[in-house]
Protein backbone atom coordinates (compact mmCIF):
# COMPACT_ATOMS: atom_id res chain seq x y z
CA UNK A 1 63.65 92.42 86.77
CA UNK A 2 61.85 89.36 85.50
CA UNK A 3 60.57 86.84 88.42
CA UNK A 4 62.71 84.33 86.57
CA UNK A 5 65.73 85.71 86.55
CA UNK A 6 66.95 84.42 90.22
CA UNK A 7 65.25 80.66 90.23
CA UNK A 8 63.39 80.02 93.44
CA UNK A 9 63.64 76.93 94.76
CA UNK A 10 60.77 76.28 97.73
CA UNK A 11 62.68 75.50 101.01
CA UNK A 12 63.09 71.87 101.06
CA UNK A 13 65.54 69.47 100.39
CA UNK A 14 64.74 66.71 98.36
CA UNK A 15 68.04 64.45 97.71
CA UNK A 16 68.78 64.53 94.22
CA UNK A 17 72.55 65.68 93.65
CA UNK A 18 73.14 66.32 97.40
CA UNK A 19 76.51 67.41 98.23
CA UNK A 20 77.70 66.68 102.17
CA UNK A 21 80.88 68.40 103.64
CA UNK A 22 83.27 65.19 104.16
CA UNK A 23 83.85 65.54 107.81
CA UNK A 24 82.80 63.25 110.27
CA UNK A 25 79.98 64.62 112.00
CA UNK A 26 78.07 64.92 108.36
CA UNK A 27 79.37 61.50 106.77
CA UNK A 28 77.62 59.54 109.80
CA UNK A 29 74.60 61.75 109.72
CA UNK A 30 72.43 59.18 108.49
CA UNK A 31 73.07 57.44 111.90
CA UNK A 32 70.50 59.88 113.59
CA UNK A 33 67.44 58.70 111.55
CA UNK A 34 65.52 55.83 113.90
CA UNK A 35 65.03 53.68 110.82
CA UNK A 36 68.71 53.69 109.30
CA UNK A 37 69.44 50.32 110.36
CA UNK A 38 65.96 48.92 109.09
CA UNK A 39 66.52 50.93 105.80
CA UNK A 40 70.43 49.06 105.90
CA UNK A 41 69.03 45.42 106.88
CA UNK A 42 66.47 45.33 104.18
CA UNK A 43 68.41 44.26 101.14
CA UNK A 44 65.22 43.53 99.26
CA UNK A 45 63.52 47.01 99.44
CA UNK A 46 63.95 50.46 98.45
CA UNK A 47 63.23 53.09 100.79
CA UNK A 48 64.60 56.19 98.83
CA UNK A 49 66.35 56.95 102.35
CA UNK A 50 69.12 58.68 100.93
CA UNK A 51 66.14 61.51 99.54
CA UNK A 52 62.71 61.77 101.07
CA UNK A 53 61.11 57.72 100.99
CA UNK A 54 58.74 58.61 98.16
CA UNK A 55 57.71 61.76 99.66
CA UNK A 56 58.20 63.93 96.28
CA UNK A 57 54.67 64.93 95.54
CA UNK A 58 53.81 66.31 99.28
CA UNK A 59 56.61 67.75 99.62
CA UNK A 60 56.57 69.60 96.29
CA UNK A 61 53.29 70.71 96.96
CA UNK A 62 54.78 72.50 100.33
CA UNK A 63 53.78 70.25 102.81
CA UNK A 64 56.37 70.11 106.00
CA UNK A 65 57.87 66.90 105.86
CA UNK A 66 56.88 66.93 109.74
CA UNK A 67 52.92 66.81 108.72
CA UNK A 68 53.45 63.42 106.73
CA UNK A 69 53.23 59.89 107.27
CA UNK A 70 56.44 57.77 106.45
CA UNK A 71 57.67 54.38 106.14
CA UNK A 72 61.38 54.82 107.06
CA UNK A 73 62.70 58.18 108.73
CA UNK A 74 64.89 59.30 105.73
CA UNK A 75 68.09 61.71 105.42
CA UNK A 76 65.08 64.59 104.05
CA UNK A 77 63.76 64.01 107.62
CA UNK A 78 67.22 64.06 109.59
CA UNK A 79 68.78 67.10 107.73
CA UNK A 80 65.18 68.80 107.64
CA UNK A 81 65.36 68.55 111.25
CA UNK A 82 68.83 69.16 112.60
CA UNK A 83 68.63 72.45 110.33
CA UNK A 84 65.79 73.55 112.15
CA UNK A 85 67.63 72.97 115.45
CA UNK A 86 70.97 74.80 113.97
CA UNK A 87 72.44 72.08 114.79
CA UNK A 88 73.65 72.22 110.59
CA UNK A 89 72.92 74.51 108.19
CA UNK A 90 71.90 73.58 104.43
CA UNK A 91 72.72 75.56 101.46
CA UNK A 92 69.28 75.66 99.28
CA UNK A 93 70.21 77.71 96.46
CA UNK A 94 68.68 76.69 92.94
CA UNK A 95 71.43 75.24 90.57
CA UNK A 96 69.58 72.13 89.27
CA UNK A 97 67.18 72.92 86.36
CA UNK A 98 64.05 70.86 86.70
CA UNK A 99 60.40 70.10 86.43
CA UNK A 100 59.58 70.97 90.14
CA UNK A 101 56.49 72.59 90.39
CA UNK A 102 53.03 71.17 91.17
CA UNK A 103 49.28 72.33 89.66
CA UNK A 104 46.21 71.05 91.70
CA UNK A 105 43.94 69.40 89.26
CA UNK A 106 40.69 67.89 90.46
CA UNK A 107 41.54 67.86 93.91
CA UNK A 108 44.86 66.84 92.96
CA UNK A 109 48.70 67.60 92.63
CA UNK A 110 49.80 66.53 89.39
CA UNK A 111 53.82 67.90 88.06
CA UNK A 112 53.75 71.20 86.23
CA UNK A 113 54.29 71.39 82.28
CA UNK A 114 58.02 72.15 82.16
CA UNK A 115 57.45 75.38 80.29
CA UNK A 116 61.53 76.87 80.03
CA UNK A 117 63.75 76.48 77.32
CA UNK A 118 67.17 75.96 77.73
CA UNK A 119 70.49 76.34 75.50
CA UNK A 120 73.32 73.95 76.03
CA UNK A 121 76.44 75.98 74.40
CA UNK A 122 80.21 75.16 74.86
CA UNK A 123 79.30 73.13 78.09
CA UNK A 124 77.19 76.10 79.70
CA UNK A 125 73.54 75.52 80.81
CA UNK A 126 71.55 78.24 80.46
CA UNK A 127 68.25 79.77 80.88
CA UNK A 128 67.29 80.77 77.23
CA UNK A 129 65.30 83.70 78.63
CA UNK A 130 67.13 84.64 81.57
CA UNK A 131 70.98 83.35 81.08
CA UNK A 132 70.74 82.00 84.55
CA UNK A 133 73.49 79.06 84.38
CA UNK A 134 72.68 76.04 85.65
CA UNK A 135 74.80 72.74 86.77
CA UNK A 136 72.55 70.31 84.75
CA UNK A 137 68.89 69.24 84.19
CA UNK A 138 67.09 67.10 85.97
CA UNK A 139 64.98 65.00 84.01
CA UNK A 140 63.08 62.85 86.36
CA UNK A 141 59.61 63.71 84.78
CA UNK A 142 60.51 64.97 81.44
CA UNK A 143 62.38 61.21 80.70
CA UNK A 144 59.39 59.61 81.23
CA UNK A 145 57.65 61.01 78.58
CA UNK A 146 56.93 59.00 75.10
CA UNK A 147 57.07 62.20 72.92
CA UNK A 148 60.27 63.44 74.46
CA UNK A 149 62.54 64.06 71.68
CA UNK A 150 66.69 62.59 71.76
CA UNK A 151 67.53 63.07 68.51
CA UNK A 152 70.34 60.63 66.99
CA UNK A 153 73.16 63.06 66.21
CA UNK A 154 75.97 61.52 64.06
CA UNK A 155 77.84 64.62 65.98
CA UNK A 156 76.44 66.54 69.09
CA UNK A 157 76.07 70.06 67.97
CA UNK A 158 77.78 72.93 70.43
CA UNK A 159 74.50 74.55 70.72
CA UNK A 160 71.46 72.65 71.43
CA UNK A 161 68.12 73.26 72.90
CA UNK A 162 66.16 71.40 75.84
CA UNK A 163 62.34 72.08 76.35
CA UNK A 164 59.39 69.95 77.28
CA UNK A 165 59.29 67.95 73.85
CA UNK A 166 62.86 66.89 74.07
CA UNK A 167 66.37 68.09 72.31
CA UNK A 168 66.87 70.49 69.35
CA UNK A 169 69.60 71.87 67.16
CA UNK A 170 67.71 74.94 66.68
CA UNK A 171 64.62 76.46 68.34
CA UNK A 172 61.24 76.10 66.47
């Protein structure tokens, strides 16, 4: 069996597409971070308290989010540390396609090349090598990129491929 076949996702939790149980308890879980009502006050600033405040690279790289330095005490910090307490319990399993994964270069973490291919078809997501569905891509790096390819389809084809260079009707 391929190493690629079940994604691993490292054991953090990051913010992007988080899903909370709507009870009470979990909807005023933000109240147990010290900084929420700093984070709240402070119209003028954006702490990324809702993910990790900034922490992306560090964390990425497998550093506890208890080992860094921080600004504002964000929800990464609150649910990071009620689920080590069992006081909740968080659901990490990979369903997010993305460019997660960090290569020291110089001395430095710097993102991974995104190197998977994937095939949109009739609404799936899936992992061109593996068929592992996914819910969507993330393209927080990938977007960022000049040479990233989004072609100007008169009509979106029902098959379409995603890499690192952008969209395609057909694979090269």
């Amino acid at each position: 069996m391929s190493s690629k076949s079940f994604p691993q996702k490292i054991n953090i939790w990051l913010g992007h597409f988080t899903l909370y149980k709507n009870n009470a308890r979990i909807c005023s879980l933000f109240k147990e971070s010290v900084d929420y009502r700093k984070v709240f006050a402070n119209t003028k600033k954006v702490y990324s308290f809702d993910e990790c405040n900034y922490l992306w690279y560090p964390l990425l790289a497998e550093i506890p989010i208890g080992n860094l330095s921080y600004e504002v005490q964000s929800m990464t910090h609150v649910v990071q540390l009620l689920n080590r307490q069992e006081k909740i319990k968080l659901y990490l399993k990979n369903h997010i396609a993305e460019q997660d994964k960090l290569i020291r270069v110089n001395n430095e973490h710097h993102v991974a090349p995104f190197k998977d291919v994937l095939k949109w078809q009739n609404g799936k997501l899936v992992d061109n090598e593996t068929g592992y569905e996914y819910l969507y891509m993330h393209f927080h790096f990938l977007k960022k990129t000049m040479t990233f390819n989004i072609p100007k389809w008169k009509t979106i084809p029902q098959t379409f491929y995603i890499s690192s260079k952008g969209f395609f009707s057909k694979l090269a």
